[in-house]
N, C-alpha and C. Protein backbone atom coordinates (compact mmCIF):
# COMPACT_ATOMS: atom_id res chain seq x y z
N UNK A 1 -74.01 55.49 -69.34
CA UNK A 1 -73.37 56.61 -68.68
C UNK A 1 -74.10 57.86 -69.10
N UNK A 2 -74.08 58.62 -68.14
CA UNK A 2 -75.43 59.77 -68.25
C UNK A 2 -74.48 61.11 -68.44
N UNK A 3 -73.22 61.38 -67.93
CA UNK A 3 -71.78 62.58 -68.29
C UNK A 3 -72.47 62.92 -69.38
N UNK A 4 -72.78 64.68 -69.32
CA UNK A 4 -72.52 65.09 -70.36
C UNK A 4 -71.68 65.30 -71.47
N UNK A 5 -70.28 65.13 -70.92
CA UNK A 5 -69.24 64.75 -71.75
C UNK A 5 -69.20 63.82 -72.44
N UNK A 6 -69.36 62.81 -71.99
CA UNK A 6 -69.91 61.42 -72.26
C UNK A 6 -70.99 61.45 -73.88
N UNK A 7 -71.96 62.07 -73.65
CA UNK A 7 -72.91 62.18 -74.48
C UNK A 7 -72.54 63.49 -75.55
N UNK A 8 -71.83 64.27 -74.93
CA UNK A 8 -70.86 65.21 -76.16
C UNK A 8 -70.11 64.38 -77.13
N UNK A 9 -69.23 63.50 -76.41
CA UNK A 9 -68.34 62.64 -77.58
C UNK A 9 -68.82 61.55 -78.11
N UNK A 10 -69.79 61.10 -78.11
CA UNK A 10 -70.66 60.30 -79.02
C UNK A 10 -71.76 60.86 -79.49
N UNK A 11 -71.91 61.68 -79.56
CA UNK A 11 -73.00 62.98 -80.60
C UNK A 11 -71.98 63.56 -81.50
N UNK A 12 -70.85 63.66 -81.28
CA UNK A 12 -69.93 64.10 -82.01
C UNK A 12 -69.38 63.15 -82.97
N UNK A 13 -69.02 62.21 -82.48
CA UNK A 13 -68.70 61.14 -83.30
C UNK A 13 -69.65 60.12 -84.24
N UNK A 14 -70.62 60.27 -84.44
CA UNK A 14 -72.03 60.02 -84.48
C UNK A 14 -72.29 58.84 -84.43
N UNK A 15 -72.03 58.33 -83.06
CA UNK A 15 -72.00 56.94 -82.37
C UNK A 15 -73.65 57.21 -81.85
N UNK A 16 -74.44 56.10 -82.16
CA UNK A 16 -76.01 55.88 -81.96
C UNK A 16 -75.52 55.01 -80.45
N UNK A 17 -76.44 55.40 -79.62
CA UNK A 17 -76.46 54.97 -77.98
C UNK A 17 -78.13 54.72 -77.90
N UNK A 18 -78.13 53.90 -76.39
CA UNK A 18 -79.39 53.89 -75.80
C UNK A 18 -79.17 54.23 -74.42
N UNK A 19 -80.11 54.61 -73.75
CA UNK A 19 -79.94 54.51 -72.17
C UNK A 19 -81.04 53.23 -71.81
N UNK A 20 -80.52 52.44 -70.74
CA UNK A 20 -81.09 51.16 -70.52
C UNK A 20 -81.40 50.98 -68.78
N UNK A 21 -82.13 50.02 -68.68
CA UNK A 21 -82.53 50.55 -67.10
C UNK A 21 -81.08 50.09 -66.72
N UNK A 22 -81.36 50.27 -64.94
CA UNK A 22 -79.94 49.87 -64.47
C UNK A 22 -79.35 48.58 -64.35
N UNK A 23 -80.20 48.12 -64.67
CA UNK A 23 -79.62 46.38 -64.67
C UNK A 23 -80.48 45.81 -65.41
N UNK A 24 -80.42 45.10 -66.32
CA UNK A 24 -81.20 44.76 -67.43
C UNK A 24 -80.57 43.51 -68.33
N UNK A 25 -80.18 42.37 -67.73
CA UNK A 25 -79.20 41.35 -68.13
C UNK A 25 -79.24 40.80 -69.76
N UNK A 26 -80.71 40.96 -70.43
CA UNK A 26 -81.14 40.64 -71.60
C UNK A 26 -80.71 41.62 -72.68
N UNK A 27 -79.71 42.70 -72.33
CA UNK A 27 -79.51 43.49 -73.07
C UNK A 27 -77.81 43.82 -72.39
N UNK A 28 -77.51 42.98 -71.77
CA UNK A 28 -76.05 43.08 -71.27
C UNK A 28 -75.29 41.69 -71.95
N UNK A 29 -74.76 41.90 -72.80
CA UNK A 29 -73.33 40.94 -73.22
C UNK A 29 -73.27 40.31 -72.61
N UNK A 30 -72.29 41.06 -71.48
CA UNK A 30 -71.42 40.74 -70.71
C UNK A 30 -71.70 39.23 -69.85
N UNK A 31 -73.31 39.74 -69.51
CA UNK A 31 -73.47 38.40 -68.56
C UNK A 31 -73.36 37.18 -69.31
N UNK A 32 -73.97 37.09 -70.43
CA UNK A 32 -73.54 35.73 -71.11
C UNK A 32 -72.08 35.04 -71.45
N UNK A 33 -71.13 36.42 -71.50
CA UNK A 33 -69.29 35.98 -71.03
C UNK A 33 -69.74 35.65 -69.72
N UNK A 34 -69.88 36.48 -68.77
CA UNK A 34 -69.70 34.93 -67.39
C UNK A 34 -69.87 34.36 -66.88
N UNK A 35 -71.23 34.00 -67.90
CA UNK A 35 -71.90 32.53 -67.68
C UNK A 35 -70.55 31.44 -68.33
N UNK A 36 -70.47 31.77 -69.68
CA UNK A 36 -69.31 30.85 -70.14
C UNK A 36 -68.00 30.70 -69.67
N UNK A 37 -67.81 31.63 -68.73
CA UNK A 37 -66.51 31.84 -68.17
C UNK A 37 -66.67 30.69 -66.86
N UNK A 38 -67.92 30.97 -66.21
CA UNK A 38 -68.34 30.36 -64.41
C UNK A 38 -68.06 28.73 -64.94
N UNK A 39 -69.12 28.77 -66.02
CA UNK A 39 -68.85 27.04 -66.40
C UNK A 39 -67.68 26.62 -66.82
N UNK A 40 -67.51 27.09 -67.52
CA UNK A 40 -65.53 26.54 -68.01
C UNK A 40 -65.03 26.16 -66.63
N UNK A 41 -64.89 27.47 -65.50
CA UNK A 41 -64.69 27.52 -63.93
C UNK A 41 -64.74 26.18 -63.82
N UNK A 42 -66.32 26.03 -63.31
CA UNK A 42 -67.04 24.32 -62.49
C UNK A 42 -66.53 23.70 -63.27
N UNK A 43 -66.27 23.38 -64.91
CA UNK A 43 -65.71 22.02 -65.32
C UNK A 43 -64.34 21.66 -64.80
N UNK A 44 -63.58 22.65 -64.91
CA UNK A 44 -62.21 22.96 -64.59
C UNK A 44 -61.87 22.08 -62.68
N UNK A 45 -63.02 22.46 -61.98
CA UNK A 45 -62.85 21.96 -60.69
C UNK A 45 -61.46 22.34 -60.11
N UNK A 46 -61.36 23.32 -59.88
CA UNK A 46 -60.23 24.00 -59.45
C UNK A 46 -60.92 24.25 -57.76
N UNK A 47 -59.74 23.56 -56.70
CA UNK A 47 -59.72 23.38 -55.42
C UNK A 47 -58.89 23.86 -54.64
N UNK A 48 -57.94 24.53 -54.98
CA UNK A 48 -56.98 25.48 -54.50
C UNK A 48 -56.96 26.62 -55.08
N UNK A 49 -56.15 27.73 -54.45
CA UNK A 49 -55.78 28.74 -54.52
C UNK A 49 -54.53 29.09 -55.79
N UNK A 50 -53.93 27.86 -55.38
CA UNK A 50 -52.34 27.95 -56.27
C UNK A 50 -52.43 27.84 -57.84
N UNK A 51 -53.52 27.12 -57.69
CA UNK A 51 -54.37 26.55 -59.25
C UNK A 51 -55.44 27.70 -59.73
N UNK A 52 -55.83 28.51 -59.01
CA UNK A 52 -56.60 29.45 -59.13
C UNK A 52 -56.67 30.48 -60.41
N UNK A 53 -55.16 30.74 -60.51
CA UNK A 53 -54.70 31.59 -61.19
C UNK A 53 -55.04 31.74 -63.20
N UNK A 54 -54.17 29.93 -63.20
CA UNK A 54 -54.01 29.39 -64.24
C UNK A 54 -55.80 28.96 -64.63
N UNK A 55 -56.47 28.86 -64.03
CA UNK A 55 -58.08 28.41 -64.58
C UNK A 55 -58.25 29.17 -64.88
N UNK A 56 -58.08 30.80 -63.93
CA UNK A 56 -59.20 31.87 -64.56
C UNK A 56 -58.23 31.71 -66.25
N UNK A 57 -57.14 31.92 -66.59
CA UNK A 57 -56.63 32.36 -67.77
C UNK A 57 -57.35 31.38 -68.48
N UNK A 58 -57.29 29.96 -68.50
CA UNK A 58 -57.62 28.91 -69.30
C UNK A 58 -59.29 29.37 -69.77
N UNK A 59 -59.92 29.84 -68.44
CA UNK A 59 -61.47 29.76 -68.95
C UNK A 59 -61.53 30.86 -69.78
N UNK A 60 -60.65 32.43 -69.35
CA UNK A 60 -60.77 33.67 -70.91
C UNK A 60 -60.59 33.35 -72.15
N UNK A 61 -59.66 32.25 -72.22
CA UNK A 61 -58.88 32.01 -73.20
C UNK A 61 -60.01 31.18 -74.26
N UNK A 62 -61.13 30.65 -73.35
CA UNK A 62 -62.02 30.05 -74.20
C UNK A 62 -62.99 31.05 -74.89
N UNK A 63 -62.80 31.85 -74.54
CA UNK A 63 -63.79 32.98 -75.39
C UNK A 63 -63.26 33.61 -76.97
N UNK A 64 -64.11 33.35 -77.49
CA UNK A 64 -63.72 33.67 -79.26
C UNK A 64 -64.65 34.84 -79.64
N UNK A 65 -64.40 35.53 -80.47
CA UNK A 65 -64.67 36.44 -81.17
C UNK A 65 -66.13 36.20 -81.88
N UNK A 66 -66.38 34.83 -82.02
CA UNK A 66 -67.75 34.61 -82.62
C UNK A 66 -68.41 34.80 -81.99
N UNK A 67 -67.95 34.16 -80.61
CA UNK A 67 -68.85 34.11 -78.78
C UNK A 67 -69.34 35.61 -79.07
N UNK A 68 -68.27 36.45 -78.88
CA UNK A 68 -68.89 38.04 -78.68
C UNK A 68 -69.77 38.54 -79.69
N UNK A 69 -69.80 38.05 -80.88
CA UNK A 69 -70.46 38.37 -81.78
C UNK A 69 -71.83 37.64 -81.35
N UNK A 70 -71.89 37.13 -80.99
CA UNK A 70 -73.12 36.20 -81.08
C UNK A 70 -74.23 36.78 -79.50
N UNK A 71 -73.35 37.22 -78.77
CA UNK A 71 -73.68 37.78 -77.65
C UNK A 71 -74.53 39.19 -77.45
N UNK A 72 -73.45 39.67 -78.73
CA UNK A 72 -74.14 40.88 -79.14
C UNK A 72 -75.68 40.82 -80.07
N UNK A 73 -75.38 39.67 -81.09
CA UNK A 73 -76.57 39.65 -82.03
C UNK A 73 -77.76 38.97 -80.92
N UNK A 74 -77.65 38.56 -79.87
CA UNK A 74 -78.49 37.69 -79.30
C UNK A 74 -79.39 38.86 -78.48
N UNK A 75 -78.82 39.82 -77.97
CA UNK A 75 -79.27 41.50 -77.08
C UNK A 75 -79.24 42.31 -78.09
N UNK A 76 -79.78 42.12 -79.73
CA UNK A 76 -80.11 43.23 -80.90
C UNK A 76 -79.15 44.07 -80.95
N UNK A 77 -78.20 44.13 -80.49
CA UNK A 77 -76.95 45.20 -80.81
C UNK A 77 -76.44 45.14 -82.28
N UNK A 78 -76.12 43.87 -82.68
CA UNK A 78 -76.08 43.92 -84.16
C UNK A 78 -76.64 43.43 -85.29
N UNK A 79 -76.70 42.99 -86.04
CA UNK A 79 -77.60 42.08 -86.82
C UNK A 79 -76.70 41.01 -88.05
């Protein structure tokens, strides 16, 4: 996020940032949650709508705290 405000309250807070191109998946988390999320999905084989609901929860629910950690150390965010 480019807001100067934005960049006021983490200069202030002395939160270290990068700016990254606009799509850049090797340095995005996120996509590796929904890769693990899509597959949980396909194992799950969910064929209705009514059932729909209860998979997505089941497949979040598989995500752990190590996952995110590991997601992060994997895109150098932490070490």
């Amino acid at each position: 996020h480019h807001a100067k405000v934005v960049k006021n309250l983490l200069d202030e807070k002395h939160i270290q940032y990068l700016y990254l191109p606009p799509y850049s998946p090797d340095y995005n988390p996120i996509e590796n949650m929904w890769s693990k999320i899509k597959a949980n999905m396909r194992k799950q084989k969910v064929r209705t709508a009514a059932l729909l609901s209860e998979a997505i929860r089941k497949a979040f629910s598989t995500i752990r705290t190590s996952d995110c950690m590991g997601w992060f150390r994997a895109c150098g965010y932490v070490q």
